[in-house]
C-alpha atoms as a PDB file:
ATOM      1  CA  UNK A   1      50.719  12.635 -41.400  1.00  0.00           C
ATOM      2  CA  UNK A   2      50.415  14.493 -38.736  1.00  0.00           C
ATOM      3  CA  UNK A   3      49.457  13.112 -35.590  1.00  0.00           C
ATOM      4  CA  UNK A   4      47.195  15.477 -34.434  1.00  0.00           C
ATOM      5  CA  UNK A   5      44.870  13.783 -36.650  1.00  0.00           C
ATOM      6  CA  UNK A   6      44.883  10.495 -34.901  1.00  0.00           C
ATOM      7  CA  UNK A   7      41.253   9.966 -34.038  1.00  0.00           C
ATOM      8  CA  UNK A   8      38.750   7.249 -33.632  1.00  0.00           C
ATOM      9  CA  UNK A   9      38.795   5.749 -36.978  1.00  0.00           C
ATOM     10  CA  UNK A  10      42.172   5.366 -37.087  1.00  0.00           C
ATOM     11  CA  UNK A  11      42.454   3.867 -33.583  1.00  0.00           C
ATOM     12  CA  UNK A  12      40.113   1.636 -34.487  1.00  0.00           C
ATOM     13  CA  UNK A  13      41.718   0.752 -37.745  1.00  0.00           C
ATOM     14  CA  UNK A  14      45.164   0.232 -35.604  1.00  0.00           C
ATOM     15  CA  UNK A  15      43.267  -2.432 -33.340  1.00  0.00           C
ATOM     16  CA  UNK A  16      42.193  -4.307 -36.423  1.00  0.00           C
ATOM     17  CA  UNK A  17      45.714  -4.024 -38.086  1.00  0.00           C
ATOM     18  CA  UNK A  18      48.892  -1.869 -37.602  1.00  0.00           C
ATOM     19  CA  UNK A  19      50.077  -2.368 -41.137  1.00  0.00           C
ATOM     20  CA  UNK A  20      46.269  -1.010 -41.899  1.00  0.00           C
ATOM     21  CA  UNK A  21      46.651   2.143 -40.176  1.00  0.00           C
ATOM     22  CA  UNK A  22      50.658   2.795 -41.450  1.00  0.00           C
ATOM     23  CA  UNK A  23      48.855   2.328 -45.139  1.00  0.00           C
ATOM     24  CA  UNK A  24      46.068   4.707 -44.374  1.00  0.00           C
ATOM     25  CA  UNK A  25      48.355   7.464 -43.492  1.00  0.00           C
ATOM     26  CA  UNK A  26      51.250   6.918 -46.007  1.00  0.00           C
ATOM     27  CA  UNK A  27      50.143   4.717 -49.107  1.00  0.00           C
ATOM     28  CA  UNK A  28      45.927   5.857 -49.066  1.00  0.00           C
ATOM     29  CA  UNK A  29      46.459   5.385 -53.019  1.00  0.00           C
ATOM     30  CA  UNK A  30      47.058   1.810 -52.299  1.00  0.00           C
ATOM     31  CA  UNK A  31      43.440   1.116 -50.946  1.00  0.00           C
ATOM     32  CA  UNK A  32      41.238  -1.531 -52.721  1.00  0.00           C
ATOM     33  CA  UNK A  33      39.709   0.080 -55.610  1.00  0.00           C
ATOM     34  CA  UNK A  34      35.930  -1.156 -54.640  1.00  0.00           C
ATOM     35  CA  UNK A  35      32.535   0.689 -56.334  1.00  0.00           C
ATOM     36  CA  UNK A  36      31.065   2.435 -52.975  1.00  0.00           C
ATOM     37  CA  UNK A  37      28.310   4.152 -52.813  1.00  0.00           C
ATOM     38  CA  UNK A  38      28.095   7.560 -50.120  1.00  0.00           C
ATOM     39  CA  UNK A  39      24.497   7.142 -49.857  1.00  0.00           C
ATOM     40  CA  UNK A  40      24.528   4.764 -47.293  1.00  0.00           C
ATOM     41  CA  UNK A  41      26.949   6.771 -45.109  1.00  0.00           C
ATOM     42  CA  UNK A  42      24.853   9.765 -45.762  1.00  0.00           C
ATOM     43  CA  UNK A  43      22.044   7.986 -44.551  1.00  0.00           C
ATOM     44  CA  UNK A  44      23.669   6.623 -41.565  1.00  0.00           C
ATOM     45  CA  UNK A  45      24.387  10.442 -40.863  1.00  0.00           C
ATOM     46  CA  UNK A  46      20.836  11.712 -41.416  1.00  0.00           C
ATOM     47  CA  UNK A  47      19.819   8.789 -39.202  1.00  0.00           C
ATOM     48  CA  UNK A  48      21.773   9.829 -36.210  1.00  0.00           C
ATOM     49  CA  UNK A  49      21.265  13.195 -36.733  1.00  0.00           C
ATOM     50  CA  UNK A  50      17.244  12.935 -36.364  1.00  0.00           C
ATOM     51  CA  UNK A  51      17.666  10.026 -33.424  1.00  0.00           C
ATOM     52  CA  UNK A  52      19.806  12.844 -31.489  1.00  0.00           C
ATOM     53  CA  UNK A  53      17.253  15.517 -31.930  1.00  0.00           C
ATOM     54  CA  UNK A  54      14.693  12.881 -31.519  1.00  0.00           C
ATOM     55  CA  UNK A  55      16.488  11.886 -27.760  1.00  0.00           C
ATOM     56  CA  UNK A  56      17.476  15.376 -27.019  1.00  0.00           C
ATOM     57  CA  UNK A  57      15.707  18.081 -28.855  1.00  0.00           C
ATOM     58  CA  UNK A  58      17.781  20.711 -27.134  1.00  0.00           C
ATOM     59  CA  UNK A  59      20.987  19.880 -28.239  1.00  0.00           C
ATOM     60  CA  UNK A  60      23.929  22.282 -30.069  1.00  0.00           C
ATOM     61  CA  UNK A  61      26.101  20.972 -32.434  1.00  0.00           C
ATOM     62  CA  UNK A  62      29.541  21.679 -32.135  1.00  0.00           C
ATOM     63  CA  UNK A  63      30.845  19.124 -35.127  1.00  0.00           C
ATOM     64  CA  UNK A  64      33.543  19.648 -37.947  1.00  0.00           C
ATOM     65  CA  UNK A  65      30.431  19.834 -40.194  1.00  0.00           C
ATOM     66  CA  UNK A  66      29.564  22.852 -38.413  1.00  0.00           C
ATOM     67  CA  UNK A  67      32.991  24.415 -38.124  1.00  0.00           C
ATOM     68  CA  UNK A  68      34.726  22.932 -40.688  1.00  0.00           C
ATOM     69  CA  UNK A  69      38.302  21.572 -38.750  1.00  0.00           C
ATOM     70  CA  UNK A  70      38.502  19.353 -35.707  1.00  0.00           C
ATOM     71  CA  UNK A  71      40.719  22.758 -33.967  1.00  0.00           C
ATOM     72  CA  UNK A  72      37.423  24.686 -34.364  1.00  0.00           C
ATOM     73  CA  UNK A  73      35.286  21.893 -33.188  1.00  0.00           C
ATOM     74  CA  UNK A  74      37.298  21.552 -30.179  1.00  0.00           C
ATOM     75  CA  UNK A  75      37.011  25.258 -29.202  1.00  0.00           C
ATOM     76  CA  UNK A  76      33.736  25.418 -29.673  1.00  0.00           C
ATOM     77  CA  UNK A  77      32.839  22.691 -27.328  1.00  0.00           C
ATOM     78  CA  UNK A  78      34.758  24.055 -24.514  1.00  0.00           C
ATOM     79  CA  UNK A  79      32.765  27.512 -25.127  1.00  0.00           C
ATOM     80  CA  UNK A  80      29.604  25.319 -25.132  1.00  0.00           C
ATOM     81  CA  UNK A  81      30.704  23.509 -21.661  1.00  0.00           C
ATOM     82  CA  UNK A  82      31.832  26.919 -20.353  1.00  0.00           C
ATOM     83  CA  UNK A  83      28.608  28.135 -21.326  1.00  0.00           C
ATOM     84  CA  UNK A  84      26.424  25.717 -19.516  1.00  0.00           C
ATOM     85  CA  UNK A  85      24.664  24.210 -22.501  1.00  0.00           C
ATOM     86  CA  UNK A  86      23.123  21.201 -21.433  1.00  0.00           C
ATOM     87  CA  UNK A  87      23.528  19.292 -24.446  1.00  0.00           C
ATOM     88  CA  UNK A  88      26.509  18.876 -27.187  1.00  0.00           C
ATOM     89  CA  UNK A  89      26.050  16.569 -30.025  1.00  0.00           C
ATOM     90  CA  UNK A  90      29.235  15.730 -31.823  1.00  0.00           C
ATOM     91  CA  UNK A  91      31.497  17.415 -29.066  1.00  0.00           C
ATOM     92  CA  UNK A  92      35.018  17.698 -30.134  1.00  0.00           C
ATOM     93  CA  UNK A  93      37.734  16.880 -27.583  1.00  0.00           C
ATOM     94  CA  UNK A  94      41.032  16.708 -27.764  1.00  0.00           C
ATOM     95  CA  UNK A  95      44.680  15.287 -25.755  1.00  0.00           C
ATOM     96  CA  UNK A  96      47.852  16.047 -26.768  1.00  0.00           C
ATOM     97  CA  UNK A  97      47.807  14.948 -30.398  1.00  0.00           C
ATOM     98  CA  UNK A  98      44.341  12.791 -30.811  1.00  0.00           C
ATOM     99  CA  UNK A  99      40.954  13.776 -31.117  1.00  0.00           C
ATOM    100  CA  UNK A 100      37.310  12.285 -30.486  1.00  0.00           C
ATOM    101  CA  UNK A 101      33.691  13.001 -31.420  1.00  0.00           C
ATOM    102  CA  UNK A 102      31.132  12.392 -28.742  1.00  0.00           C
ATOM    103  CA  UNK A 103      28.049  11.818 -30.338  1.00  0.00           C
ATOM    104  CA  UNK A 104      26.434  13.553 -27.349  1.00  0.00           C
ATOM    105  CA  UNK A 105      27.056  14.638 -24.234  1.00  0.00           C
ATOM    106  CA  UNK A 106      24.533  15.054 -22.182  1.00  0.00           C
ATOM    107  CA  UNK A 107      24.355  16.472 -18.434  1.00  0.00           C
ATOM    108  CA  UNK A 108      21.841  15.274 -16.394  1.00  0.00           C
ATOM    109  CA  UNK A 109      20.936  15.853 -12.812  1.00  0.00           C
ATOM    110  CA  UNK A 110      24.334  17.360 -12.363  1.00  0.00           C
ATOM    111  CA  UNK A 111      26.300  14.477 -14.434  1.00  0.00           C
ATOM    112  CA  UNK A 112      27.970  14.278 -17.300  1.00  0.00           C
ATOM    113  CA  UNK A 113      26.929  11.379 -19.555  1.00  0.00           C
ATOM    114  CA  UNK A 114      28.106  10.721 -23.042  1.00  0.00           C
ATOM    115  CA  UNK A 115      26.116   8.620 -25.817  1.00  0.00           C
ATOM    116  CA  UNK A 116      27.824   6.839 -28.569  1.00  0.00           C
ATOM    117  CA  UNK A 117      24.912   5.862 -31.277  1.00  0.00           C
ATOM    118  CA  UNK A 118      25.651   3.152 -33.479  1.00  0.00           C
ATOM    119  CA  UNK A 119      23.657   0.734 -36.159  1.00  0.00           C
ATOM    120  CA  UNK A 120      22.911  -2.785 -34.845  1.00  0.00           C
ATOM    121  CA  UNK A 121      25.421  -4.333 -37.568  1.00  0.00           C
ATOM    122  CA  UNK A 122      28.363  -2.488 -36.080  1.00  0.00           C
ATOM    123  CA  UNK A 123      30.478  -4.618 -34.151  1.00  0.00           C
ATOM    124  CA  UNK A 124      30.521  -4.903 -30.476  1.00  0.00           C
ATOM    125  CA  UNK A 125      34.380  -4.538 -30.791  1.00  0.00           C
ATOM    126  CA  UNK A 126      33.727  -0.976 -32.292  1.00  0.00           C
ATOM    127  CA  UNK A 127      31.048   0.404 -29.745  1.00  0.00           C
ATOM    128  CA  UNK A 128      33.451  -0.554 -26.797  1.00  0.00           C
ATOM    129  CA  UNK A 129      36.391   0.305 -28.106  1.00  0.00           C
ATOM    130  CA  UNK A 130      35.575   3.840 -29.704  1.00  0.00           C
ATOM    131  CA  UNK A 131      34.013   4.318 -26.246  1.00  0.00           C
ATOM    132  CA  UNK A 132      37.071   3.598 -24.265  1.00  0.00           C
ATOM    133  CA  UNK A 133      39.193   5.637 -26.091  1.00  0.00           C
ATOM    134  CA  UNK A 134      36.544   8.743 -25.994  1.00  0.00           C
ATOM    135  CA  UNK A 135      36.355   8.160 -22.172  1.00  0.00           C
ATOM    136  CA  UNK A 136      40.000   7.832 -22.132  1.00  0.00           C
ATOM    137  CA  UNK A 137      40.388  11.124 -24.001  1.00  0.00           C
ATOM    138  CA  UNK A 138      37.666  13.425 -22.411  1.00  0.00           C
ATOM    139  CA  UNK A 139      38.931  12.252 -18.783  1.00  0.00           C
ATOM    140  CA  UNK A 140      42.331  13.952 -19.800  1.00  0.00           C
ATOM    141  CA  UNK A 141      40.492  17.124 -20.962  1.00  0.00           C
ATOM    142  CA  UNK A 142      39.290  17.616 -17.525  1.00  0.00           C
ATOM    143  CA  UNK A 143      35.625  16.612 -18.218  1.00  0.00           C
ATOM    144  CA  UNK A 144      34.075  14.297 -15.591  1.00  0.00           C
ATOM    145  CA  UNK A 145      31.929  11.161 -17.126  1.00  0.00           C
ATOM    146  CA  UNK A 146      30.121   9.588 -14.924  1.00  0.00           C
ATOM    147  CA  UNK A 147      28.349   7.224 -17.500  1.00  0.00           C
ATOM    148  CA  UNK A 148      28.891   6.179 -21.426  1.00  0.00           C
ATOM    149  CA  UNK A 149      25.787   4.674 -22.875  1.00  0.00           C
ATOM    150  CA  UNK A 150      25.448   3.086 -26.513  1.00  0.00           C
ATOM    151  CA  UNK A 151      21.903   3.475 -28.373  1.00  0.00           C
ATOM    152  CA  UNK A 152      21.884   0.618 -30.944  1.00  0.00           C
ATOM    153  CA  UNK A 153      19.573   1.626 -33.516  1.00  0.00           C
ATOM    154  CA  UNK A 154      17.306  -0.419 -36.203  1.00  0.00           C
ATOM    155  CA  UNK A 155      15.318   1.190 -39.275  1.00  0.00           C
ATOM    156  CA  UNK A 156      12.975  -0.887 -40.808  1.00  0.00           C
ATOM    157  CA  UNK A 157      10.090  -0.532 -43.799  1.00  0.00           C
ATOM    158  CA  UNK A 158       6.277  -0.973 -43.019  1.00  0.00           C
ATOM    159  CA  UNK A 159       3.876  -2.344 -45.302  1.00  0.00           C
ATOM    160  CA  UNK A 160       3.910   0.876 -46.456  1.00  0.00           C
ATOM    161  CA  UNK A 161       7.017   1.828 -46.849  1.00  0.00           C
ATOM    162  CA  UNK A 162       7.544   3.952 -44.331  1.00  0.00           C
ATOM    163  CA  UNK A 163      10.562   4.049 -42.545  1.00  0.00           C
ATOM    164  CA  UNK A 164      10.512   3.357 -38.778  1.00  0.00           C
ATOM    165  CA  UNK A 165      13.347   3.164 -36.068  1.00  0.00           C
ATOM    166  CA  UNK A 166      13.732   0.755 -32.627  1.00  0.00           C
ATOM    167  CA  UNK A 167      16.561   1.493 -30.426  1.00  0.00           C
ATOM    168  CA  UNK A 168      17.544   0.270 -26.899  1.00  0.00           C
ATOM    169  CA  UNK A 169      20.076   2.781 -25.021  1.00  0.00           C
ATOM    170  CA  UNK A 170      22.388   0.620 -22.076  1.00  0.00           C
ATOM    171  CA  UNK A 171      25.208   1.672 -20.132  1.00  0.00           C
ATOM    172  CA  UNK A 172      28.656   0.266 -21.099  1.00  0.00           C
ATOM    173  CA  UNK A 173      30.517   2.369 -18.615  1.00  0.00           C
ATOM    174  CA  UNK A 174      32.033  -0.491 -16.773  1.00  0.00           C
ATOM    175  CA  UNK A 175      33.415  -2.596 -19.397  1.00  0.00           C
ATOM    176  CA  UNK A 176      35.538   0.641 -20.985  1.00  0.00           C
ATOM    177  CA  UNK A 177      36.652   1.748 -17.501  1.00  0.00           C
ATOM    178  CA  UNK A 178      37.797  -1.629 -17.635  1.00  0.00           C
ATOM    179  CA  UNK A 179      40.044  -0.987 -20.774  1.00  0.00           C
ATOM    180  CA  UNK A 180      41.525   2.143 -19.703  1.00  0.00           C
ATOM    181  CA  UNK A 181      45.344   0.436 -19.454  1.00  0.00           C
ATOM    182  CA  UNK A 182      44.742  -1.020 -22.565  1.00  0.00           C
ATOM    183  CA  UNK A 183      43.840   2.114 -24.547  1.00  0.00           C
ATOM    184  CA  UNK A 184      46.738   4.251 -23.143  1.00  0.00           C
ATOM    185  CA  UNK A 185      49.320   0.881 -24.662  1.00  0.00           C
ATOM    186  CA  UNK A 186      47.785   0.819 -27.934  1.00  0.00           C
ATOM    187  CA  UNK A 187      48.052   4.258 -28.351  1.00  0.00           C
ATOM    188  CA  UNK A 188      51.846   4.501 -27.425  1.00  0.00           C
ATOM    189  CA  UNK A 189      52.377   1.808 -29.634  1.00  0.00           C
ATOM    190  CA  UNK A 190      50.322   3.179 -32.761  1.00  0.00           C
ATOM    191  CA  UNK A 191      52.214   6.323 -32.597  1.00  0.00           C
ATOM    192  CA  UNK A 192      55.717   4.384 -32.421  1.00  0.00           C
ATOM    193  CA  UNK A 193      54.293   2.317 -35.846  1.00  0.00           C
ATOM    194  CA  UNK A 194      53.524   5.547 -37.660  1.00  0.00           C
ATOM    195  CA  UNK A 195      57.296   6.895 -36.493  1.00  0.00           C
ATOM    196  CA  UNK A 196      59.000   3.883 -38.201  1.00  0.00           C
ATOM    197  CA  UNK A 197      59.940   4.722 -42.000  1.00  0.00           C
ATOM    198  CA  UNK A 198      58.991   0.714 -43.409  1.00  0.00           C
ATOM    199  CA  UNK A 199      55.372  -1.585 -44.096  1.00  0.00           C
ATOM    200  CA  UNK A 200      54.872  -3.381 -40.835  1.00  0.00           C
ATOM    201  CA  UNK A 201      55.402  -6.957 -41.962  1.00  0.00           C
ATOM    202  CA  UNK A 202      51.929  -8.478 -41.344  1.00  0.00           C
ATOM    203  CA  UNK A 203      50.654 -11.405 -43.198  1.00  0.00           C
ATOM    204  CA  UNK A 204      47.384 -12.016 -44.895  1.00  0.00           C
ATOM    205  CA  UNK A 205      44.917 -13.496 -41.484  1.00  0.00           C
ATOM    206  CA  UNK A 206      41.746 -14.003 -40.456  1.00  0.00           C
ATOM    207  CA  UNK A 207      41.552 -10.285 -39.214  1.00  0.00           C
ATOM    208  CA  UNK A 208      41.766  -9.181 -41.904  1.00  0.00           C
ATOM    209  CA  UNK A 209      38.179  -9.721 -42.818  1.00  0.00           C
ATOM    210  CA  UNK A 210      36.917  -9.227 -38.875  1.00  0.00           C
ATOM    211  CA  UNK A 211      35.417  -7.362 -37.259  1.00  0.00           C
ATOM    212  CA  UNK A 212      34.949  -5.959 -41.200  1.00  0.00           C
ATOM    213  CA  UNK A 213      36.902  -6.640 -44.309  1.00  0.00           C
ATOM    214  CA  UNK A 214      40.161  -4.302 -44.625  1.00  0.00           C
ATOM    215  CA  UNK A 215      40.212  -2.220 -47.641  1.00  0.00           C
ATOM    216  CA  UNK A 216      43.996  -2.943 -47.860  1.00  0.00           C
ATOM    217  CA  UNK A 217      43.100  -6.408 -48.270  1.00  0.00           C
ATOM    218  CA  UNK A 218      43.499  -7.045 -51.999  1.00  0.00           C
ATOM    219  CA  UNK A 219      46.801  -4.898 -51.899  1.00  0.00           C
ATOM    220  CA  UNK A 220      47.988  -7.226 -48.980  1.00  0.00           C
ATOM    221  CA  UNK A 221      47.286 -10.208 -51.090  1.00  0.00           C
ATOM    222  CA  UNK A 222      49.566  -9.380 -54.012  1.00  0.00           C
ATOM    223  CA  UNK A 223      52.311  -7.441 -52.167  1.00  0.00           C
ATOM    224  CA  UNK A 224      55.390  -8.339 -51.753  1.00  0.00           C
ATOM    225  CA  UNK A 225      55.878  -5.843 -49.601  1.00  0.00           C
ATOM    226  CA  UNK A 226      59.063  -4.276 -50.504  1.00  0.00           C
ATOM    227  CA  UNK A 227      58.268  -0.588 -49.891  1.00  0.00           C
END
């Protein structure tokens, strides 16, 4: 691996278990073979997607769908911010060797203000924590924040079938400001795990099913983890 591609997911995956993340970068093969569908994900995307345009119909993209590598994304957004575009959906920033993805970043009345958008089932854990690291990251790029809100969003079916969507947008700036100390330690200390050459020696717990079930899980189970 290299480290350049530490990002969210993986940070997040760290917090939930460091023997989680050194499999995800060294053994993927060794992930729980479970049926998943991509629809759902697709979905999710196509959700966000038409909630962003629907919240800020001026918006750019400036996402690795659009340019195809997280490098590319990360160029483009400073050529966006350089360029005064207002809005940036999926802005790509990068420090040292990690990465985020802003879901958007918005300025308003002068200020910067970045939106993470996430599906009411996601855990809290996730929404702060992929928020604190983003605000940790985009500080560093020399990007002022002066707010991070989350928009929790809900689809539901009428009688008719047709799909509708609630959401409720709240700031959550104070509580990852809070956990900026925090994020810069975990990060040291992920990058130190993924230097070692062995399995961190973990044992089978309770988080390994919370905040959501590891898909190392089953592997964990039966392994006598010799590698």
């Amino acid at each position: 691996m290299t480290l350049e591609l530490f990002s969210t997911s993986s940070f997040l995956r760290g917090t939930q278990c460091e023997k989680s993340l050194f499999l995800n970068v060294y053994y993927p093969e060794l992930r729980d073979k479970v049926a998943e569908s991509s629809v759902p994900k697709k979905q999710r995307r196509v959700t966000i997607a038409k909630l962003t345009r629907h919240l800020f119909p001026e918006g750019v993209f400036a996402g690795i769908d659009v340019t195809g590598s997280c490098e590319d994304s990360y160029e483009l957004t400073r050529k966006h911010l350089q360029d005064g575009v207002t809005t940036i959906f999926n802005a790509c920033f990068k420090h040292e060797d990690i990465f985020c993805l802003v879901d958007v970043l918005n300025r308003e009345n002068g200020y910067w203000k970045a939106y993470g958008i996430w599906d009411f089932n996601d855990p809290d854990d996730h929404v702060i924590l992929t928020g604190a690291m983003q605000y940790f990251i985009i500080k560093r790029c020399g990007v002022r924040v002066d707010d991070y809100l989350s928009v929790i969003y809900k689809t539901h079916l009428d009688s008719e079938k047709k799909v509708h969507m609630d959401y409720d947008i709240k700031s959550v700036r104070e509580r990852i400001v809070f956990l900026q100390d925090q994020i810069e330690e975990k990060l040291s200390n992920y990058k130190k795990v993924l230097k070692k050459k062995k399995i961190p020696s973990i044992p089978v717990g309770e988080h390994c099913r919370f905040p959501k079930i590891c898909d190392y899980f089953e592997y964990c189970r039966f392994s006598t983890n010799r590698r």
